[in-house]
PDB file of N, CA and C in Angstrom:
ATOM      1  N   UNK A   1      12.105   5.846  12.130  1.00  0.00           N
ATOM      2  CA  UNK A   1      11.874   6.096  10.723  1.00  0.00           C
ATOM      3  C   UNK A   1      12.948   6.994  10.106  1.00  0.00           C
ATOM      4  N   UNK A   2      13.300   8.312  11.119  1.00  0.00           N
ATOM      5  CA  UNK A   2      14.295   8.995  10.573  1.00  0.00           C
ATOM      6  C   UNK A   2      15.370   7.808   9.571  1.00  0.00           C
ATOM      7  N   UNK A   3      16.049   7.281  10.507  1.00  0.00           N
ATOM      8  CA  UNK A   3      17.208   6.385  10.598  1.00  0.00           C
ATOM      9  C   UNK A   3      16.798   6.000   8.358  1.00  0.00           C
ATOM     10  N   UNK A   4      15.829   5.207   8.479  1.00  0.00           N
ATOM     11  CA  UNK A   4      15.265   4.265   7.512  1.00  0.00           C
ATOM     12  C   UNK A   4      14.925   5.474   5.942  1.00  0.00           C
ATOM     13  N   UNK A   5      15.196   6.330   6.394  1.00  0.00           N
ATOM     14  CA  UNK A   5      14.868   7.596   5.177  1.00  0.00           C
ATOM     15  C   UNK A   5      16.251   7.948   4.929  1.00  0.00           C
ATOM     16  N   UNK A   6      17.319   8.354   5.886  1.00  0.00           N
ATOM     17  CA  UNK A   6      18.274   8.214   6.171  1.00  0.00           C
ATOM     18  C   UNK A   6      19.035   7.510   5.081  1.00  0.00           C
ATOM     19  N   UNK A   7      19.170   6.402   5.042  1.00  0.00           N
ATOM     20  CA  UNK A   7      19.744   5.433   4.466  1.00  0.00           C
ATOM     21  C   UNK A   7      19.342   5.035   3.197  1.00  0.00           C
ATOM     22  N   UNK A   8      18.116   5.435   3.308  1.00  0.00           N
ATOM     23  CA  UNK A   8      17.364   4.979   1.553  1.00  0.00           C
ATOM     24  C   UNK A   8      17.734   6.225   0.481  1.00  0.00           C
ATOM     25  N   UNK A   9      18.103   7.614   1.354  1.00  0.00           N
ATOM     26  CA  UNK A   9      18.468   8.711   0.192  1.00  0.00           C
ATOM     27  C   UNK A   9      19.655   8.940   0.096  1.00  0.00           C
ATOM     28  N   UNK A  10      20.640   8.270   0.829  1.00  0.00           N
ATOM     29  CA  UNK A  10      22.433   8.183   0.620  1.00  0.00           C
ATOM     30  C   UNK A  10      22.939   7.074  -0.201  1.00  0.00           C
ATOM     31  N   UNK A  11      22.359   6.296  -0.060  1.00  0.00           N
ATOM     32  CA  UNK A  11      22.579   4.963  -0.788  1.00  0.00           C
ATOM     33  C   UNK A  11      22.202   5.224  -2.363  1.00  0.00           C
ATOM     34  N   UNK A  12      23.156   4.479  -3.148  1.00  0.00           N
ATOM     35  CA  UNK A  12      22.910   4.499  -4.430  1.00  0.00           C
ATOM     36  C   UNK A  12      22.053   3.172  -4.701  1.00  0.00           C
ATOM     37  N   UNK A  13      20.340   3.567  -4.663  1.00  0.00           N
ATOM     38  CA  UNK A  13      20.240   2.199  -4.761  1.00  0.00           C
ATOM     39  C   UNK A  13      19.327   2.324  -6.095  1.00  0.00           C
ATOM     40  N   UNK A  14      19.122   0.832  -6.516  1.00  0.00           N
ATOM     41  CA  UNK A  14      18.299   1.002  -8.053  1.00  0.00           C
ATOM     42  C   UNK A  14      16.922   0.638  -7.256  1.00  0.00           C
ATOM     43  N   UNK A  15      16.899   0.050  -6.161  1.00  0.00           N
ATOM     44  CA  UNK A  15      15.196  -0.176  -6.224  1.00  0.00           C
ATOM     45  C   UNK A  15      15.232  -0.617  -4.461  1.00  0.00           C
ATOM     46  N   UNK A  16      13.899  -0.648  -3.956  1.00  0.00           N
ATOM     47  CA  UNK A  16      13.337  -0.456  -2.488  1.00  0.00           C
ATOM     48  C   UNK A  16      12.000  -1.046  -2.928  1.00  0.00           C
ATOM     49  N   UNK A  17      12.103  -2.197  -1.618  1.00  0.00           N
ATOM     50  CA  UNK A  17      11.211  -3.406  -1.553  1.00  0.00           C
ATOM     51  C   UNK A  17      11.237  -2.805  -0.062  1.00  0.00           C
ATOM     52  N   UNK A  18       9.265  -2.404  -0.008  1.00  0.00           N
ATOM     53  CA  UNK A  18       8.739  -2.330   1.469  1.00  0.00           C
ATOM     54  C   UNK A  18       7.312  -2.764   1.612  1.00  0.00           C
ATOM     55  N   UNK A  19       7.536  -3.775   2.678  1.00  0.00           N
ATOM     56  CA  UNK A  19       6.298  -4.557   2.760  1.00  0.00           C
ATOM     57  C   UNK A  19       5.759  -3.455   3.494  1.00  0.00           C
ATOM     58  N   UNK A  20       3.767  -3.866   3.214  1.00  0.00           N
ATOM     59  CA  UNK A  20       3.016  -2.807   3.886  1.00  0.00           C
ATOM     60  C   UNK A  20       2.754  -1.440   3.522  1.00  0.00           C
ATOM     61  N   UNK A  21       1.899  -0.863   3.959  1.00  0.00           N
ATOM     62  CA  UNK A  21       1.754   0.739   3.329  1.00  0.00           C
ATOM     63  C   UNK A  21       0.904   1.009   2.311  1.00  0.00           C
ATOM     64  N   UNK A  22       0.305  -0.251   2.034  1.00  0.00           N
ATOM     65  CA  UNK A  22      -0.873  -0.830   1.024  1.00  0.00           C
ATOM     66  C   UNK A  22      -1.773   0.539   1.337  1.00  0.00           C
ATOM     67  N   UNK A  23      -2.195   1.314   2.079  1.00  0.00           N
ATOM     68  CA  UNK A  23      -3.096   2.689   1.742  1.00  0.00           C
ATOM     69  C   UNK A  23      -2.620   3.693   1.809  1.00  0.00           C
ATOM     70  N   UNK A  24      -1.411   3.424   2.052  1.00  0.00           N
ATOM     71  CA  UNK A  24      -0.709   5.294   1.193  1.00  0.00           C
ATOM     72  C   UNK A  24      -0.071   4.741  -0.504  1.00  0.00           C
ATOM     73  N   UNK A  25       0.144   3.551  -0.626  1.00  0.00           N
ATOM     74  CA  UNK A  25       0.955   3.334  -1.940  1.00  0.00           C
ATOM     75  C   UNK A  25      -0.354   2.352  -3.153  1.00  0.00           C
ATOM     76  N   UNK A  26      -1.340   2.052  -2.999  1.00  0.00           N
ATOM     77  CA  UNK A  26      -1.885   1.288  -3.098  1.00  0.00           C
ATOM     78  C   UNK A  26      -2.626   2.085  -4.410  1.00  0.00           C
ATOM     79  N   UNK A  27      -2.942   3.420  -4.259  1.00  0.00           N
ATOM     80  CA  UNK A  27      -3.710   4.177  -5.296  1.00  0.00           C
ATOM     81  C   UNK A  27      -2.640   4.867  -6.141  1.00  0.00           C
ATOM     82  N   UNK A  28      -1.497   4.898  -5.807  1.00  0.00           N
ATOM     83  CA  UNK A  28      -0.465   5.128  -6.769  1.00  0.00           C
ATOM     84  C   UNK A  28       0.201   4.229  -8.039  1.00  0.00           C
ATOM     85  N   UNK A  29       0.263   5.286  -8.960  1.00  0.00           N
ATOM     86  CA  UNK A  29       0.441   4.733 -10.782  1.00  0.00           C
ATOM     87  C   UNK A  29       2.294   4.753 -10.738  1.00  0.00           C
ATOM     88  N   UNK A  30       2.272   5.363  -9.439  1.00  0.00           N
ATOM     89  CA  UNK A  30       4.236   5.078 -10.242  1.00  0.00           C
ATOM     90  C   UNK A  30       4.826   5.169  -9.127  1.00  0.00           C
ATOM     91  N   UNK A  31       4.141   3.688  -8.782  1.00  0.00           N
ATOM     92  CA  UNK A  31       4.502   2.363  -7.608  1.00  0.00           C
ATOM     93  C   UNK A  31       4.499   0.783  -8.071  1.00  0.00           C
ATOM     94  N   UNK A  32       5.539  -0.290  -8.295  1.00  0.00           N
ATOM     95  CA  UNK A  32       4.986  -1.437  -8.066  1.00  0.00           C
ATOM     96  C   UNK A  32       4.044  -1.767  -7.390  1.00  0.00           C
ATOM     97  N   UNK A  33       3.636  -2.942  -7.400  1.00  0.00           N
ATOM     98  CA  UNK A  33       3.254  -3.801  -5.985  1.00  0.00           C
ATOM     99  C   UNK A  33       3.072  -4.841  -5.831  1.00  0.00           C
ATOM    100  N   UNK A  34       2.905  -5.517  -5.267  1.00  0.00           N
ATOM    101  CA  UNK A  34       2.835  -7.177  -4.994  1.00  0.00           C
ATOM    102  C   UNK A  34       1.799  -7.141  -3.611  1.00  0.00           C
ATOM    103  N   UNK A  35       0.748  -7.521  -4.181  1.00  0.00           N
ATOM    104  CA  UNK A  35      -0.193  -7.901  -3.515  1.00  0.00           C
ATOM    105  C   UNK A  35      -0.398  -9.180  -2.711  1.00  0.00           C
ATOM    106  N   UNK A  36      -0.181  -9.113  -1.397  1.00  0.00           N
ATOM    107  CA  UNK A  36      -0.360 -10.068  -0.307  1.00  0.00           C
ATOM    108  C   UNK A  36      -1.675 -10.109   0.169  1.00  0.00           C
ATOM    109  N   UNK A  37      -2.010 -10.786   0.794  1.00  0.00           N
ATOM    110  CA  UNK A  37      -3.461 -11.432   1.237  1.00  0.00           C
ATOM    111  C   UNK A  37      -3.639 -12.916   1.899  1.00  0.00           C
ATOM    112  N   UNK A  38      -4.382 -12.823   2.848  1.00  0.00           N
ATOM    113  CA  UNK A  38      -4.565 -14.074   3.526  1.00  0.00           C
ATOM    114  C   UNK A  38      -5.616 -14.945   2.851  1.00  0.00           C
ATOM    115  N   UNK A  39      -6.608 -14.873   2.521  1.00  0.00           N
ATOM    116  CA  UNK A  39      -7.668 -15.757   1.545  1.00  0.00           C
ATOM    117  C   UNK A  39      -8.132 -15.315   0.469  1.00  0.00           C
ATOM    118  N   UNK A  40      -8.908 -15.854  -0.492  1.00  0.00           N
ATOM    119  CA  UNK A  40      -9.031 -15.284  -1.594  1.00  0.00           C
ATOM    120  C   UNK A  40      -9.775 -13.928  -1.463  1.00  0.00           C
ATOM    121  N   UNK A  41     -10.657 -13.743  -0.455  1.00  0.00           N
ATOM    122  CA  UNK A  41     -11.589 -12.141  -0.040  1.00  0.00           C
ATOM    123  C   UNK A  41     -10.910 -11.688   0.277  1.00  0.00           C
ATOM    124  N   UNK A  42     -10.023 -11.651   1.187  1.00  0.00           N
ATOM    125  CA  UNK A  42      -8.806 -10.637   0.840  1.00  0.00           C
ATOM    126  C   UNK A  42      -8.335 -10.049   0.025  1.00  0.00           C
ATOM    127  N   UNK A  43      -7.850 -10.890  -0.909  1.00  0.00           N
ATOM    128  CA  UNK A  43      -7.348 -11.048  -2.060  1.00  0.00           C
ATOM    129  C   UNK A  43      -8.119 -10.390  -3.053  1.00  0.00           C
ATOM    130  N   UNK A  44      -9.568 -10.267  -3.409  1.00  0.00           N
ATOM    131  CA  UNK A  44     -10.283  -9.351  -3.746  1.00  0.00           C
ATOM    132  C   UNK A  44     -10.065  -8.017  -3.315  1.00  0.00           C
ATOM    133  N   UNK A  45     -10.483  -7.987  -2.423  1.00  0.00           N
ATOM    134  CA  UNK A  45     -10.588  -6.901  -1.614  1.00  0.00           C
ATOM    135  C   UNK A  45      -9.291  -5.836  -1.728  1.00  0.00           C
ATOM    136  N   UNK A  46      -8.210  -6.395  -1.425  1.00  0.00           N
ATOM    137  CA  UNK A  46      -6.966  -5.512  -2.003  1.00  0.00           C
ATOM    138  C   UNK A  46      -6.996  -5.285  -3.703  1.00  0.00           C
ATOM    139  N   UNK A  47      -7.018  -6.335  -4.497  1.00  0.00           N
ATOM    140  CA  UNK A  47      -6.877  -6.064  -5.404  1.00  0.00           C
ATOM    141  C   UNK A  47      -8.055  -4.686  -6.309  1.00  0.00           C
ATOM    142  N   UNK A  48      -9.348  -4.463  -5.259  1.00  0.00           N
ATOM    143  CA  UNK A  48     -10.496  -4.192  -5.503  1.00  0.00           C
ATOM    144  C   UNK A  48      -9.462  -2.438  -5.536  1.00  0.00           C
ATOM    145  N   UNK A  49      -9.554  -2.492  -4.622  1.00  0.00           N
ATOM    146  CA  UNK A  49      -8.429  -1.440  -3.839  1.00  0.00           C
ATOM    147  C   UNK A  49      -7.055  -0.606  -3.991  1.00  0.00           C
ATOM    148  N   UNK A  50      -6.693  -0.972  -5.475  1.00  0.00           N
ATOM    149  CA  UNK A  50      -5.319  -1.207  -5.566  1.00  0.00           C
ATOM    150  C   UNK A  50      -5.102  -0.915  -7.269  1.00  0.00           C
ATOM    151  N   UNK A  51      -4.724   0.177  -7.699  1.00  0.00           N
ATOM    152  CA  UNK A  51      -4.172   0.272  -9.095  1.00  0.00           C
ATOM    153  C   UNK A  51      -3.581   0.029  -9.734  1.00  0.00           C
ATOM    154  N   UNK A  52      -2.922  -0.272 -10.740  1.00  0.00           N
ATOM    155  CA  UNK A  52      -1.857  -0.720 -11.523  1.00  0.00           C
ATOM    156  C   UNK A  52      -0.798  -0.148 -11.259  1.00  0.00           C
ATOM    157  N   UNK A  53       0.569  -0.100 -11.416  1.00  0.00           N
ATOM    158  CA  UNK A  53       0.989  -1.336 -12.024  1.00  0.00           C
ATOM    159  C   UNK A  53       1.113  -2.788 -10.537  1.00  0.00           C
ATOM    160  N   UNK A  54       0.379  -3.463 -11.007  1.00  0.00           N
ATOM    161  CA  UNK A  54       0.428  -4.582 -10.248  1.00  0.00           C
ATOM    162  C   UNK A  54       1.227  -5.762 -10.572  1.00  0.00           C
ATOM    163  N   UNK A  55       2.520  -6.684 -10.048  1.00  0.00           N
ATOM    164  CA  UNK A  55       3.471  -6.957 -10.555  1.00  0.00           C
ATOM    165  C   UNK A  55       3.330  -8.532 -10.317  1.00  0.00           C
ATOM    166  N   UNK A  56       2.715  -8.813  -9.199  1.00  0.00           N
ATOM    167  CA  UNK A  56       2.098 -10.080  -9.173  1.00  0.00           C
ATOM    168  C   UNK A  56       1.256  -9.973  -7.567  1.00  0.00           C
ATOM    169  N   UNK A  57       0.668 -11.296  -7.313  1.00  0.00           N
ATOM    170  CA  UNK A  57       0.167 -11.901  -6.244  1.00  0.00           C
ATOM    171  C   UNK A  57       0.909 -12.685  -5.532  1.00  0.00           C
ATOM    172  N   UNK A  58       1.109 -12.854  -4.277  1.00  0.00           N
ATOM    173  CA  UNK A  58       1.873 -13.470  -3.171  1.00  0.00           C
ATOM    174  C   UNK A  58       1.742 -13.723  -1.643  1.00  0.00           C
ATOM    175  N   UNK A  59       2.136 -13.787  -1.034  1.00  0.00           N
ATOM    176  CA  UNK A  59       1.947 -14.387   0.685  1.00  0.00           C
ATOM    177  C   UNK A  59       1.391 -15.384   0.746  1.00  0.00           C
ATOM    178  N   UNK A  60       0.297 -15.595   1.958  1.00  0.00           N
ATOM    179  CA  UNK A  60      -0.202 -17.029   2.488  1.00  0.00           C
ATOM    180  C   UNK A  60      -1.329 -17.149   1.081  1.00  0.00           C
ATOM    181  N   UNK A  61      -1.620 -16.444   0.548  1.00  0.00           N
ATOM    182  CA  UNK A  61      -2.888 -16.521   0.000  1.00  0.00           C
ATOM    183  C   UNK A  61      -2.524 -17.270  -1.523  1.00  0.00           C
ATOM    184  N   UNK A  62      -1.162 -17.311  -1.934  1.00  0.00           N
ATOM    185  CA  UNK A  62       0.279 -18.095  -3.084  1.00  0.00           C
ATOM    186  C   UNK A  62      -0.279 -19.413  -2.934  1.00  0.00           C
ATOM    187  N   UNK A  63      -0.497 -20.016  -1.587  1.00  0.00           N
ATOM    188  CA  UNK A  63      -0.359 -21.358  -1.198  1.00  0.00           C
ATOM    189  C   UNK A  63      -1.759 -22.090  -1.548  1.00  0.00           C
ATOM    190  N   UNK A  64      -2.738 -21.161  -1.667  1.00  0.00           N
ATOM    191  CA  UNK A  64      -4.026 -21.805  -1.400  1.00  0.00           C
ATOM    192  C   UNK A  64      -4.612 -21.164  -3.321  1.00  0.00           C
ATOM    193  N   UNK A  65      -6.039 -22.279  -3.451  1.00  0.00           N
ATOM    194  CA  UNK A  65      -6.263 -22.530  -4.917  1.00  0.00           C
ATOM    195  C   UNK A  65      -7.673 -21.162  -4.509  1.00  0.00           C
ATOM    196  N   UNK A  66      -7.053 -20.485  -5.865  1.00  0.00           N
ATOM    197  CA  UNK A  66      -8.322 -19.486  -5.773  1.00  0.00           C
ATOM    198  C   UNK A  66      -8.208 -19.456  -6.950  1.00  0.00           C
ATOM    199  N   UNK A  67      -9.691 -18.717  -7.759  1.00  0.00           N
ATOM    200  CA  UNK A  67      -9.888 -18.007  -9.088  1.00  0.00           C
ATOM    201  C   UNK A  67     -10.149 -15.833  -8.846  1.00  0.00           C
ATOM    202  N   UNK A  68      -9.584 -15.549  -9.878  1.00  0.00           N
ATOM    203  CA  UNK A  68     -10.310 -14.016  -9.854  1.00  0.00           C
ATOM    204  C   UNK A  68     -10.659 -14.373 -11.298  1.00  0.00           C
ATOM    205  N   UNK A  69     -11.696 -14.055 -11.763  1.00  0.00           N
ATOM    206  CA  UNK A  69     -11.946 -13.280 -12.905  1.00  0.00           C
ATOM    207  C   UNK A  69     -11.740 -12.150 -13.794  1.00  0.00           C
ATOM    208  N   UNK A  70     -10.912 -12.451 -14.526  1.00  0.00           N
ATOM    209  CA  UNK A  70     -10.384 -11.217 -15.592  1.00  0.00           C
ATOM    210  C   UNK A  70      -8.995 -10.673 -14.887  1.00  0.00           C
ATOM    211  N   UNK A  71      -8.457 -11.908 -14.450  1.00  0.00           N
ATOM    212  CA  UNK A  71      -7.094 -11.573 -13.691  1.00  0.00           C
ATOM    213  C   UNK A  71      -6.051 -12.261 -14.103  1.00  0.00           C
ATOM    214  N   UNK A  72      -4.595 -11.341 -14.946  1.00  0.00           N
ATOM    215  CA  UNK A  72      -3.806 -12.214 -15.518  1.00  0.00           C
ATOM    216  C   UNK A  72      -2.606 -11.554 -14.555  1.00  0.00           C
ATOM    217  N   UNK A  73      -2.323 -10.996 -13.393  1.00  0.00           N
ATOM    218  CA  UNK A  73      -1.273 -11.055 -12.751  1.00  0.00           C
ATOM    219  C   UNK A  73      -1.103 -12.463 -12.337  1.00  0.00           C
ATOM    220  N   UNK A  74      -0.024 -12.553 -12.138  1.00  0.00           N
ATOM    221  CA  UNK A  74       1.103 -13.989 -11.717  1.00  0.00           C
ATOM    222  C   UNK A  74       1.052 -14.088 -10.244  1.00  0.00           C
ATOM    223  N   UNK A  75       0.515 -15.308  -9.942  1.00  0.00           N
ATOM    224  CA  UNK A  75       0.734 -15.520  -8.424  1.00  0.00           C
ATOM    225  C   UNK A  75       1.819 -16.363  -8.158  1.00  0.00           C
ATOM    226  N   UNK A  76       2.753 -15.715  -7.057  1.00  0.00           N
ATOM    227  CA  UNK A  76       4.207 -16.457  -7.200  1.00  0.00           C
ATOM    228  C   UNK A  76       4.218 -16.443  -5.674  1.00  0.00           C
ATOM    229  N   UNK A  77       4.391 -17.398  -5.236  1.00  0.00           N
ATOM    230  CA  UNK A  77       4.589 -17.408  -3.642  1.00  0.00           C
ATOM    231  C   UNK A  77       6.401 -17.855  -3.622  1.00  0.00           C
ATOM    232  N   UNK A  78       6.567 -16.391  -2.801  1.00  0.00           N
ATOM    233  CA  UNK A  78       7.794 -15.973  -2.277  1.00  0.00           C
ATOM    234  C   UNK A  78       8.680 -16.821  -1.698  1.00  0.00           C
ATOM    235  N   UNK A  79       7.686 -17.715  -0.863  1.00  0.00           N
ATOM    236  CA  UNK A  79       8.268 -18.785  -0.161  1.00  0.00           C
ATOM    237  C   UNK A  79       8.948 -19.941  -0.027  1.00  0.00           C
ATOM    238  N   UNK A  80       8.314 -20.081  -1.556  1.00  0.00           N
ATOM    239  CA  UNK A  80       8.890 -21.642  -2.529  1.00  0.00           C
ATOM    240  C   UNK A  80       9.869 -21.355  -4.021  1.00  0.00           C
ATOM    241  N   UNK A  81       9.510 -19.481  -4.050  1.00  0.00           N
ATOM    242  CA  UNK A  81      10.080 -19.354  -5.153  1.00  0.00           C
ATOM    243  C   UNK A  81      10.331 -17.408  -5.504  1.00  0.00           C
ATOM    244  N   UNK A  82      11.306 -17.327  -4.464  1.00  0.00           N
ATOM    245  CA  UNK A  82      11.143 -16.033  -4.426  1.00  0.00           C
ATOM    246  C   UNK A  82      12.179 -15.442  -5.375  1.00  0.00           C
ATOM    247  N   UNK A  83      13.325 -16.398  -6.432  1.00  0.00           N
ATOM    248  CA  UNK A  83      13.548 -15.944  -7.051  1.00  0.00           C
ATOM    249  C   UNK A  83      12.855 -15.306  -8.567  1.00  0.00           C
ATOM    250  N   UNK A  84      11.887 -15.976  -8.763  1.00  0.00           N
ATOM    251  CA  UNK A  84      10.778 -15.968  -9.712  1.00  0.00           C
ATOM    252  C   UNK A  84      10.314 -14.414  -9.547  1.00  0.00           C
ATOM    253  N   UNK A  85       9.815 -14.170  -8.230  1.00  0.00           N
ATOM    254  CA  UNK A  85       9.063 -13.120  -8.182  1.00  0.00           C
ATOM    255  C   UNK A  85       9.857 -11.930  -8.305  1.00  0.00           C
ATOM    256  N   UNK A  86      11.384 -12.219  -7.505  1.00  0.00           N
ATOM    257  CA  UNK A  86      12.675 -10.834  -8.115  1.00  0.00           C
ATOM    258  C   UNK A  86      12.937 -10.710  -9.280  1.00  0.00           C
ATOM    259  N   UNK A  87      12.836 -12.125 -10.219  1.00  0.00           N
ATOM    260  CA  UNK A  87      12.746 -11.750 -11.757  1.00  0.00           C
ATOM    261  C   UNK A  87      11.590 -10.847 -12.335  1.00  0.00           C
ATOM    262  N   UNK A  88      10.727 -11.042 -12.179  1.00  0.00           N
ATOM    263  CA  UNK A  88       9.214 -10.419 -12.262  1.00  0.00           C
ATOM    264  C   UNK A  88       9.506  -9.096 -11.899  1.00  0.00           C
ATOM    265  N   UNK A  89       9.874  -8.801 -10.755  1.00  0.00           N
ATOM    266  CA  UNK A  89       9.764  -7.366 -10.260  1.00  0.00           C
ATOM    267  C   UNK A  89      10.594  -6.552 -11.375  1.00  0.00           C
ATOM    268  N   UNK A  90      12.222  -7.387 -11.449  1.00  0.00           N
ATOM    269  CA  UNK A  90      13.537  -6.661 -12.153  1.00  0.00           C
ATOM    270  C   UNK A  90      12.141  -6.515 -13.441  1.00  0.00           C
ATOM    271  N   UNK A  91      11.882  -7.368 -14.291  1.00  0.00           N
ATOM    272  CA  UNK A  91      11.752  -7.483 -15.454  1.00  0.00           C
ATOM    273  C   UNK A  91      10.566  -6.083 -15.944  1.00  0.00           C
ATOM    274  N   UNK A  92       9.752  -6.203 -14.924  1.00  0.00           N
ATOM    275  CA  UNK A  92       8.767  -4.815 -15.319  1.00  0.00           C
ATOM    276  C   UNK A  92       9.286  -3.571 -15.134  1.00  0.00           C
ATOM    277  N   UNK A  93      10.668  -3.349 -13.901  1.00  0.00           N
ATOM    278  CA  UNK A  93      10.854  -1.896 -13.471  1.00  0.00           C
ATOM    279  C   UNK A  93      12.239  -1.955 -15.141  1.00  0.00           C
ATOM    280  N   UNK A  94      12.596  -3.028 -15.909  1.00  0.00           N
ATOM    281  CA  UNK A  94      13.276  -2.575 -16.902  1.00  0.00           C
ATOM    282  C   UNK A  94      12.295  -2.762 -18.293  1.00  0.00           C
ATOM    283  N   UNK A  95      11.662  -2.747 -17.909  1.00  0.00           N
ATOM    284  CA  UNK A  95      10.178  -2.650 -19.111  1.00  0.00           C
ATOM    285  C   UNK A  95       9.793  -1.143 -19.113  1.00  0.00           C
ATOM    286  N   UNK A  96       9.559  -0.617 -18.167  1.00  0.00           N
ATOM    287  CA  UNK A  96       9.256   0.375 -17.810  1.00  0.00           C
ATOM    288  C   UNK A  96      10.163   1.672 -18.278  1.00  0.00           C
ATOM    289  N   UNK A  97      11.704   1.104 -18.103  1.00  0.00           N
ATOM    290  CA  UNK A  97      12.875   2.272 -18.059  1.00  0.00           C
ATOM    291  C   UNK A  97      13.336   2.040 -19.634  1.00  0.00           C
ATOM    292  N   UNK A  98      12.837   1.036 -20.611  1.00  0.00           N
ATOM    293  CA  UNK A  98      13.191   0.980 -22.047  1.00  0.00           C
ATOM    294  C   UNK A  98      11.823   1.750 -22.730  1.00  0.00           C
TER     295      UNK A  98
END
């Protein structure tokens, strides 16, 4: 981990994509996130779990037909279209900085 902290505070970078960590980052307001999930109860269940800003929906759970109720995040599966979802990400963290 040293190594990986290391490198993320020397680097001039504009932004850091890390999968996982969903319960240390998950209740935080000034965090993206992109919510992964294997079935739609999952998929509840994190989202149940999980505060704004929420930037879209994605992983195995992209592929398969679900409903949430009162849910207008974007489900973009990475897999077929992961430029979509880097637009999405860019587009809110410069929503955010205007």
């Amino acid at each position: 981990m040293p190594l990986v902290l290391d490198f993320m505070t020397k680097q001039a970078l504009d932004m850091i994509v890390i999968e996982g960590l969903h319960s240390s980052m998950g209740q935080r307001t000034d965090t993206f996130k992109v919510i992964t999930a294997h079935d739609s109860e999952d998929l509840k269940e994190r989202i149940n779990n999980t505060v704004p800003p929420i930037v879209a929906i994605s992983g195995v759970v992209a592929e398969k037909a679900f409903s949430l109720p009162d849910n207008n995040v974007p489900v973009i599966n990475a897999m077929t279209n992961s430029t979509k979802l880097i637009e999405k990400i860019e587009n809110e963290v410069l929503r955010l900085k205007n």
